[in-house]
C-alpha atoms as a PDB file:
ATOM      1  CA  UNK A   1      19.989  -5.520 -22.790  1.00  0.00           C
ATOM      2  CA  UNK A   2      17.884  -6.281 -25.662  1.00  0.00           C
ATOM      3  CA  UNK A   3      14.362  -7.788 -26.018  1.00  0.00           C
ATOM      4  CA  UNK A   4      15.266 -11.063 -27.201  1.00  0.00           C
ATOM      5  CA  UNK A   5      18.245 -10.767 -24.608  1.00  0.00           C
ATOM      6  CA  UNK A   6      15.449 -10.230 -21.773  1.00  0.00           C
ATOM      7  CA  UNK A   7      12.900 -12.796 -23.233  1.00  0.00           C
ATOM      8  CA  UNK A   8      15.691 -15.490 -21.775  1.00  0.00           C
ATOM      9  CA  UNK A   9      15.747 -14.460 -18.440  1.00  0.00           C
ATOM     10  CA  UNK A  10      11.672 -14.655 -18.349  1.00  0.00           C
ATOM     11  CA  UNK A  11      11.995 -18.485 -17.444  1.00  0.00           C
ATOM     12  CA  UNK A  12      14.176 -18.202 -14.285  1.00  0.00           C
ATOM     13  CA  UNK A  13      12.371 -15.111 -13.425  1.00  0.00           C
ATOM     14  CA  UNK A  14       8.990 -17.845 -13.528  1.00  0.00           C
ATOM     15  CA  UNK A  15      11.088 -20.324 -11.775  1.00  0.00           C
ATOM     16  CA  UNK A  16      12.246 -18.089  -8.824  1.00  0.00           C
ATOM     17  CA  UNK A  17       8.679 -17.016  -8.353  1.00  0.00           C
ATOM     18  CA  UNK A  18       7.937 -20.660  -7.918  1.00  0.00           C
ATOM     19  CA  UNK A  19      10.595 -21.352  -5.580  1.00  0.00           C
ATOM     20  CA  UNK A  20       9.835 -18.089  -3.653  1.00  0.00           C
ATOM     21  CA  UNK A  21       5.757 -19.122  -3.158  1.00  0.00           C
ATOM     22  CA  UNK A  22       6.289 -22.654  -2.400  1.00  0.00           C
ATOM     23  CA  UNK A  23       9.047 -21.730   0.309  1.00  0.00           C
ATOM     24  CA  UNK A  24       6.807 -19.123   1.384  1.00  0.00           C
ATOM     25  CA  UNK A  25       3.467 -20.063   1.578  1.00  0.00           C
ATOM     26  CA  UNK A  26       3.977 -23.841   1.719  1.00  0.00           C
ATOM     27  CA  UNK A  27       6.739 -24.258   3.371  1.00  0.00           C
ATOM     28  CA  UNK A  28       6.978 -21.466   5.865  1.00  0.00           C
ATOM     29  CA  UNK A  29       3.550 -20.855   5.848  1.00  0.00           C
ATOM     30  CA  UNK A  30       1.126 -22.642   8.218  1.00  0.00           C
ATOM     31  CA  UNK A  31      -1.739 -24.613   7.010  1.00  0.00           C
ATOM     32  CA  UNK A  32      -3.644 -23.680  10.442  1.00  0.00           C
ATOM     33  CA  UNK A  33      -3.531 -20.354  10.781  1.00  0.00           C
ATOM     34  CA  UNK A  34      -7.414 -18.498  11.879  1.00  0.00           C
ATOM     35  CA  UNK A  35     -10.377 -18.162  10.353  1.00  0.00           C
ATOM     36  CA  UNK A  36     -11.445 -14.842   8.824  1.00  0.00           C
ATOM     37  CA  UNK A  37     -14.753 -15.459  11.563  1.00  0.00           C
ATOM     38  CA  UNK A  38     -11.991 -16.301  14.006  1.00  0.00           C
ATOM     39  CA  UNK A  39     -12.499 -14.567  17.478  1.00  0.00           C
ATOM     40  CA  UNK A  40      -9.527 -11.804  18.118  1.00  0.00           C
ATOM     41  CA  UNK A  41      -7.959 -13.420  20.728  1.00  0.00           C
ATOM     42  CA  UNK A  42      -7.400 -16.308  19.602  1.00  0.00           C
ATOM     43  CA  UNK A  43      -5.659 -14.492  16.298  1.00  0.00           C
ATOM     44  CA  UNK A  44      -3.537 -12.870  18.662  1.00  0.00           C
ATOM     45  CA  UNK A  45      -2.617 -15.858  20.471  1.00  0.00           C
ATOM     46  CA  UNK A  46      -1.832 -17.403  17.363  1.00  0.00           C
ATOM     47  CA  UNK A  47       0.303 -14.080  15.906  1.00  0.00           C
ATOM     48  CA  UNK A  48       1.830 -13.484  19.183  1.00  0.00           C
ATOM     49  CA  UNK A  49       3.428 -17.654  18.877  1.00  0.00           C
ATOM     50  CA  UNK A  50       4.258 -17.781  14.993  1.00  0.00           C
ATOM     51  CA  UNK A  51       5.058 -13.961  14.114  1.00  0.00           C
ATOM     52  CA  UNK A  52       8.591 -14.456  13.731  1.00  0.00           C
ATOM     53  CA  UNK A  53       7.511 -17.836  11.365  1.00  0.00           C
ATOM     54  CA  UNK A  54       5.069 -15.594   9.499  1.00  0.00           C
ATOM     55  CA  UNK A  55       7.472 -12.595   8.872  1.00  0.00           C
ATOM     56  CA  UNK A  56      10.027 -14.746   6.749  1.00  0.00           C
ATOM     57  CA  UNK A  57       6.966 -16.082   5.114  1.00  0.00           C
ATOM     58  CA  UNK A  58       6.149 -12.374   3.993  1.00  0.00           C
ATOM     59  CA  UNK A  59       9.850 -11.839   3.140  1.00  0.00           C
ATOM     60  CA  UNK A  60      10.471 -14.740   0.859  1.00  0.00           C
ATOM     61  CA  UNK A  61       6.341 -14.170  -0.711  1.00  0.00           C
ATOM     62  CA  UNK A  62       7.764 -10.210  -1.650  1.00  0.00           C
ATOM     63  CA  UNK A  63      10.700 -11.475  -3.017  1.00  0.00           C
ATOM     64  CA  UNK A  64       8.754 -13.499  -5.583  1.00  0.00           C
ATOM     65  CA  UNK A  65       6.165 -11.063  -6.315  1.00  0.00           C
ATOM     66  CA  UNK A  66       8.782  -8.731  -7.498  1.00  0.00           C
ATOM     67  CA  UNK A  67      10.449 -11.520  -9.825  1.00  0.00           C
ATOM     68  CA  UNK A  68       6.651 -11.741 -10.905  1.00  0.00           C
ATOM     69  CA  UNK A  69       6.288  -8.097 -11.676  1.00  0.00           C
ATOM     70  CA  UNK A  70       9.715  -8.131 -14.197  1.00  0.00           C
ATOM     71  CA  UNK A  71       8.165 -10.911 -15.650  1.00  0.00           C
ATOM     72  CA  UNK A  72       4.708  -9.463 -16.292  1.00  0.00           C
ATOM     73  CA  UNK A  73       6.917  -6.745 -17.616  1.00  0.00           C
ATOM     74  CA  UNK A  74       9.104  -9.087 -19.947  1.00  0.00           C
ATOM     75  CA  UNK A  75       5.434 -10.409 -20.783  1.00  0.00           C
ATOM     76  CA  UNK A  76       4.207  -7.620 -22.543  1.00  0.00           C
ATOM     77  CA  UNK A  77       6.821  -7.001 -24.338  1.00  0.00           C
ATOM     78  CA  UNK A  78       6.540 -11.170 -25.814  1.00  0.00           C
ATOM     79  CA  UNK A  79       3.183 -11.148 -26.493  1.00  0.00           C
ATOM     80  CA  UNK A  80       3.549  -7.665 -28.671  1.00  0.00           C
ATOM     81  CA  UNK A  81       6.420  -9.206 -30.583  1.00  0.00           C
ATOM     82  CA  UNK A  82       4.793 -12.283 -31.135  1.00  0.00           C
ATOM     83  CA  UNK A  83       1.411 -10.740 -32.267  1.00  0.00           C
ATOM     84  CA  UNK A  84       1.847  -7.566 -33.649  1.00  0.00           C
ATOM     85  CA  UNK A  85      -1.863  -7.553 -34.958  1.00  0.00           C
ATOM     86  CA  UNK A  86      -3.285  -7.870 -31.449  1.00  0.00           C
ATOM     87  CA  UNK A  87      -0.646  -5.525 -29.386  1.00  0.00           C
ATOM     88  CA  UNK A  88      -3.705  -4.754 -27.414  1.00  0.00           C
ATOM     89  CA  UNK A  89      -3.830  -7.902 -25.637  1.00  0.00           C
ATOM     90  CA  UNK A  90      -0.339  -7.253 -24.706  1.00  0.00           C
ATOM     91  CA  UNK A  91      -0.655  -3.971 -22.942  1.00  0.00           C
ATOM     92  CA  UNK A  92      -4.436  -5.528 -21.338  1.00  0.00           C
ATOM     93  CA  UNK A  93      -2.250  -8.693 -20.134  1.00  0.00           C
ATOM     94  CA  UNK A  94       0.469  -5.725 -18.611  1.00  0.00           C
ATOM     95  CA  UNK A  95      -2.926  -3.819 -16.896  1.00  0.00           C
ATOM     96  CA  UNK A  96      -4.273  -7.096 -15.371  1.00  0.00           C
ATOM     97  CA  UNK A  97      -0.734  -7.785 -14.284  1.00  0.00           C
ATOM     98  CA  UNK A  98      -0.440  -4.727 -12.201  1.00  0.00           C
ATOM     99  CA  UNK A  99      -3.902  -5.482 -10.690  1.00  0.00           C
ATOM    100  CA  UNK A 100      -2.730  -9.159  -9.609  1.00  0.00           C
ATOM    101  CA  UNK A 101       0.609  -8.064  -8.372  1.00  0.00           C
ATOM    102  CA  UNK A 102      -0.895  -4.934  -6.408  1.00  0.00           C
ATOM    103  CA  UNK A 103      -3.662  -7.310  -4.898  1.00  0.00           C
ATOM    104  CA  UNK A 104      -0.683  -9.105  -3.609  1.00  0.00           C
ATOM    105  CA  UNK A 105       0.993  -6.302  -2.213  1.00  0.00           C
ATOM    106  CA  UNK A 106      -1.797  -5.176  -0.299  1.00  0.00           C
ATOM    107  CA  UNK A 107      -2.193  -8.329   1.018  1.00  0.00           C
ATOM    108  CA  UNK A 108       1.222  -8.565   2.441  1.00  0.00           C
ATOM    109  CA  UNK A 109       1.015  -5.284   3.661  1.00  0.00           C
ATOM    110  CA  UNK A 110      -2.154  -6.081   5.680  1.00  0.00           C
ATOM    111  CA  UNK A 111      -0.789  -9.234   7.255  1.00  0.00           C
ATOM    112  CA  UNK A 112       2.317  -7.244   8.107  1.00  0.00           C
ATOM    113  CA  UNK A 113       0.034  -5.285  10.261  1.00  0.00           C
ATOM    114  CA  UNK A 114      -1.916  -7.910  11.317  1.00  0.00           C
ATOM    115  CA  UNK A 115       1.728  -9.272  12.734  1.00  0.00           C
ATOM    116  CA  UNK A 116       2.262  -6.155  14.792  1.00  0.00           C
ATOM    117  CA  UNK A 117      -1.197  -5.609  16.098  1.00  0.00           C
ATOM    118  CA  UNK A 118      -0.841  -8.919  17.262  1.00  0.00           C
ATOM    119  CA  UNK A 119       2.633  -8.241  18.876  1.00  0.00           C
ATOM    120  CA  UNK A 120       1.302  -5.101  20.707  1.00  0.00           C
ATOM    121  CA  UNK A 121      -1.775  -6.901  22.000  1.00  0.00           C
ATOM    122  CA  UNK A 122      -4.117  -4.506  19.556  1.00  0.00           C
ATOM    123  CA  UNK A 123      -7.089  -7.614  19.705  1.00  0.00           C
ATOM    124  CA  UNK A 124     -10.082  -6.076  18.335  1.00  0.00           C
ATOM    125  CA  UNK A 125      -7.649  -4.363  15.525  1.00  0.00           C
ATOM    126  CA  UNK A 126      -5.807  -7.681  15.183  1.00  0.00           C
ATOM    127  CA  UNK A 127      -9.761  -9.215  14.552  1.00  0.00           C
ATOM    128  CA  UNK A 128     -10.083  -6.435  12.015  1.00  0.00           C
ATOM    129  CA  UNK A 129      -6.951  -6.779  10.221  1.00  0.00           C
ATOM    130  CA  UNK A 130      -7.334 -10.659  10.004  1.00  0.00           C
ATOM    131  CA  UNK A 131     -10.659 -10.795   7.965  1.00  0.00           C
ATOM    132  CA  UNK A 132      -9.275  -7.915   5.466  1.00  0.00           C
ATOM    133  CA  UNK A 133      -6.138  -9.653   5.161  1.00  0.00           C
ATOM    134  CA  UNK A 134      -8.176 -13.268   3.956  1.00  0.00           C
ATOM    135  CA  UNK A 135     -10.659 -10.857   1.595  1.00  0.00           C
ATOM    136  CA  UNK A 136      -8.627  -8.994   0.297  1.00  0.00           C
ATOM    137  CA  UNK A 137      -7.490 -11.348  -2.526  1.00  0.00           C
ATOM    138  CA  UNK A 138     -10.318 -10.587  -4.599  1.00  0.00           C
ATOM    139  CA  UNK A 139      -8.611  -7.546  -6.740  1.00  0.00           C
ATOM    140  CA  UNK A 140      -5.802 -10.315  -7.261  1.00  0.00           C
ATOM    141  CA  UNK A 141      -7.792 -12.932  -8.641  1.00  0.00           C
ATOM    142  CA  UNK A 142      -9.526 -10.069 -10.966  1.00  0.00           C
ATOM    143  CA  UNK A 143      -6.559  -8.929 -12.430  1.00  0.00           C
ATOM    144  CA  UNK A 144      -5.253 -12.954 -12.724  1.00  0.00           C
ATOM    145  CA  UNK A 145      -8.463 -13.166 -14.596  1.00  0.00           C
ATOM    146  CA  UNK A 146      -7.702 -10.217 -17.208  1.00  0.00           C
ATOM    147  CA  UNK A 147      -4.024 -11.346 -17.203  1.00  0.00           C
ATOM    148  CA  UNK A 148      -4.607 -15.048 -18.196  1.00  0.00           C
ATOM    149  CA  UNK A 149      -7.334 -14.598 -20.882  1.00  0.00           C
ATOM    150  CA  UNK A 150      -5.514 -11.239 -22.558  1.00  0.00           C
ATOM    151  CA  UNK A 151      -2.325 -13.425 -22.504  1.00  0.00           C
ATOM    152  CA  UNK A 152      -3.568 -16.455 -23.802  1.00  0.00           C
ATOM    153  CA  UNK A 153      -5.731 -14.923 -26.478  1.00  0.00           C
ATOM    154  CA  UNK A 154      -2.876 -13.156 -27.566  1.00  0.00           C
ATOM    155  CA  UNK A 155      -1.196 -16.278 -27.693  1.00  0.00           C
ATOM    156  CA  UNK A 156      -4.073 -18.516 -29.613  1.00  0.00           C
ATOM    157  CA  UNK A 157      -4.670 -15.932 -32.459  1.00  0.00           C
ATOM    158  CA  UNK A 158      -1.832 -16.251 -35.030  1.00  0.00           C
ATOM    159  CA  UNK A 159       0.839 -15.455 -32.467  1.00  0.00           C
ATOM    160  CA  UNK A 160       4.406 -17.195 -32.928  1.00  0.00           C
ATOM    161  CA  UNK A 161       4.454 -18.629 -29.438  1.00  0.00           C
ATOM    162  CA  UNK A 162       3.073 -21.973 -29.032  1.00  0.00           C
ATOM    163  CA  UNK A 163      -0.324 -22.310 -29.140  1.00  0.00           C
ATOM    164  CA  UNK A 164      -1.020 -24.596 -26.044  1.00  0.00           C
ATOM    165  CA  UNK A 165       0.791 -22.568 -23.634  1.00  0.00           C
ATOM    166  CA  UNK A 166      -2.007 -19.947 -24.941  1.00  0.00           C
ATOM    167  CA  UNK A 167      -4.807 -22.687 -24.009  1.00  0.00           C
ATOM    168  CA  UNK A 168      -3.324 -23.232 -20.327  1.00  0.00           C
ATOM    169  CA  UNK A 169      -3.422 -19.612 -19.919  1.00  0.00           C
ATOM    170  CA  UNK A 170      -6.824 -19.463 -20.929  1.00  0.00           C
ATOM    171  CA  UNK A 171      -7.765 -22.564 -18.540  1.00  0.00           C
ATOM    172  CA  UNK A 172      -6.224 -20.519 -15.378  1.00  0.00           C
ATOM    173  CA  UNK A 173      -8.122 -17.463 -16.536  1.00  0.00           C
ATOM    174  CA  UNK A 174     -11.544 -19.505 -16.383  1.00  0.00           C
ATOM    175  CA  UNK A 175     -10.411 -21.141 -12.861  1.00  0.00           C
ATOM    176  CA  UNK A 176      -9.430 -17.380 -11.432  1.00  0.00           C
ATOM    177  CA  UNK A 177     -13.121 -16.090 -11.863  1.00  0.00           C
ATOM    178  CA  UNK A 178     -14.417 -18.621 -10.043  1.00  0.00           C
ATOM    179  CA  UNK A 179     -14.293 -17.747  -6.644  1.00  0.00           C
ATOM    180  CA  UNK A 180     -14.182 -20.540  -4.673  1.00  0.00           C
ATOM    181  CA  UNK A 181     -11.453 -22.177  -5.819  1.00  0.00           C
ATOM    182  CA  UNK A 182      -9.500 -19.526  -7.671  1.00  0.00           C
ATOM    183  CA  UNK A 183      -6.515 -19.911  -5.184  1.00  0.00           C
ATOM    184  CA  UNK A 184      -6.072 -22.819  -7.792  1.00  0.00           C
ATOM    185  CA  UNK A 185      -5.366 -20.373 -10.344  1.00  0.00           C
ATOM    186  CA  UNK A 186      -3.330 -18.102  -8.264  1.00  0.00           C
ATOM    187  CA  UNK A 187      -1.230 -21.302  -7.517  1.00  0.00           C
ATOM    188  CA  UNK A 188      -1.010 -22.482 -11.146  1.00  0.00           C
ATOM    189  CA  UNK A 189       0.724 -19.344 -12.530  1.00  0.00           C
ATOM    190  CA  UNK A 190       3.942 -19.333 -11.148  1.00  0.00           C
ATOM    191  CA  UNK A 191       4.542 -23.118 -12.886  1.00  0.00           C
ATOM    192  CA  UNK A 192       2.943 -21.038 -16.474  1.00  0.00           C
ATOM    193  CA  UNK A 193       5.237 -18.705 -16.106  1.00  0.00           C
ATOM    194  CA  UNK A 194       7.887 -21.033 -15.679  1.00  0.00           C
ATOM    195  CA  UNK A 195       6.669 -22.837 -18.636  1.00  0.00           C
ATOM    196  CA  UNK A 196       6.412 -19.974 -20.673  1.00  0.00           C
ATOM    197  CA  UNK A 197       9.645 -18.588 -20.102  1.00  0.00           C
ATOM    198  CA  UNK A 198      11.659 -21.354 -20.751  1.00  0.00           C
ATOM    199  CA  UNK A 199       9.700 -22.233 -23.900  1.00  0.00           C
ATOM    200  CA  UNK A 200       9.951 -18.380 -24.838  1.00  0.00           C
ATOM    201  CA  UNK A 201      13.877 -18.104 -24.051  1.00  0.00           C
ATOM    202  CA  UNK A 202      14.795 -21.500 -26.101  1.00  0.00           C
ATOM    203  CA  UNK A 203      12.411 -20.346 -28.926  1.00  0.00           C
ATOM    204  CA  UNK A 204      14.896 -16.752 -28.961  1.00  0.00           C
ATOM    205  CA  UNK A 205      18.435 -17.883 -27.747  1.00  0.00           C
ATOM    206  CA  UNK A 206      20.023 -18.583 -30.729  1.00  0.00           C
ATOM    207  CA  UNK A 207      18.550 -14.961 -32.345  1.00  0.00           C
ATOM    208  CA  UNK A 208      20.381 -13.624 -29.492  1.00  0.00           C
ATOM    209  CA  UNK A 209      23.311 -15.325 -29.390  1.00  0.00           C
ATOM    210  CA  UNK A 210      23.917 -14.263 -32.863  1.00  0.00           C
ATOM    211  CA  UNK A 211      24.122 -10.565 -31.942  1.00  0.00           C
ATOM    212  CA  UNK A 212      27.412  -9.940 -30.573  1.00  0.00           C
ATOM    213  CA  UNK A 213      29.105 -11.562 -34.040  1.00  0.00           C
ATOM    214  CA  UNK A 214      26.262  -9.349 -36.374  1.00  0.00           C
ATOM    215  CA  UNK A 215      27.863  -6.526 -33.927  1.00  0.00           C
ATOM    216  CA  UNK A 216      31.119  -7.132 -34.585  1.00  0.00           C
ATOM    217  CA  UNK A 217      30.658  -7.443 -38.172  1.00  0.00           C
ATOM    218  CA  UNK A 218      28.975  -4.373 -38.460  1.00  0.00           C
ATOM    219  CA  UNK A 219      31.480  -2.583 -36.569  1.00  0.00           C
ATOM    220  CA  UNK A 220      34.583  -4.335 -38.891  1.00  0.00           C
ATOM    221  CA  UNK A 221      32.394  -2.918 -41.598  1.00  0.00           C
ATOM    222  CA  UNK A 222      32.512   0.356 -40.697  1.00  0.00           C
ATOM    223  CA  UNK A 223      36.243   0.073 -39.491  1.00  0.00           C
ATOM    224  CA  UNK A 224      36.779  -0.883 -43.688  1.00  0.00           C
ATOM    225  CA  UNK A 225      34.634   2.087 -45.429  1.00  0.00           C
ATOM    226  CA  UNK A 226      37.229   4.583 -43.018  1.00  0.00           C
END
């Protein structure tokens, strides 16, 4: 598959990471679940009741986070086309990427041991696990940071790509290092990456639907000189 082949798949790769968090966090996901400061038994109690509910949440949350990661990957590969000048911002989007989708994963994989702790009635390690799980975001919303401003400067300086979608990256970027309401950000990105996929893969699709027939005619070409 070729690069402006992939560059269309980078909007439903967006859009499934949408679907995935919403269904996930919003949908599956509880809007009462403890405290960090919450005492351990009452995590457990909590755990111990909603652990199956919480487990799909986890599930369906993975499954986007990996659509995510074949996007950042698509990503990189845009913004260097787009800007050859400024490749670096490409490859520092790609690093702040791996930050933001490894925050993630870490996450998950603390709340899927929060789950079991509670499940084998570890309390004081359920306690633990719970305020790591709910702090351990902040490596996410770093590399959201680095992703968003390398991606939308690379955008905004003579790229081909449009230039607002460069701004809105920019904007999430600026919303990310803030701590207190970063989660903003970090809920914002799935719909940019919607956005810019679909704008991306309408901008390329007739280059690449012209390949197969500059194929072919090379191929009948060749067929001719034999």
């Amino acid at each position: 598959m070729s690069n402006d082949r992939l560059s269309r798949f980078l909007g439903p790769l967006g859009l499934g990471s949408v679907v995935a968090f919403v269904i996930g966090f919003v949908i599956l996901g509880s809007g009462n679940t403890p405290g960090k400061n919450a005492p351990a038994a009452d995590v457990v109690s909590y755990y111990t009741a909603h652990g199956t509910r919480e487990t799909w949440s986890l599930y369906i949350v993975a499954a986007g986070v990996i659509l995510a990661a074949f996007f950042i990957g698509g990503l990189r590969t845009v913004l260097r086309k787009a800007n050859e000048a400024h490749s670096w911002l490409a490859d520092t989007a790609f690093a702040g990427g791996i930050l933001f989708i490894g925050g993630f994963a870490t996450s998950g994989f603390l709340q899927w041991s929060l789950i079991s702790a509670a499940r084998n009635g570890q309390t004081q390690l359920t306690g633990n696990l719970n305020f790591l799980s709910q702090t351990v975001m902040l490596p996410a919303q770093a590399g959201l940071v680095v992703l968003a401003a390398a991606a939308g400067l690379a955008i905004i300086l003579h790229s081909t790509i449009p230039a607002w979608l460069g701004y809105l990256a920019l904007a999430i970027g600026a919303v990310s290092a803030i701590g207190p309401i970063g989660f903003i950000a970090v809920a914002a990105t799935p719909l940019w990456m919607a956005l810019f996929g679909f704008v991306v893969g309408a901008r390329t699709a007739p280059r690449a639907a012209d390949e197969p027939r500059r194929a072919m005619g090379h191929r009948m070409t060749l067929r001719h000189h034999h």
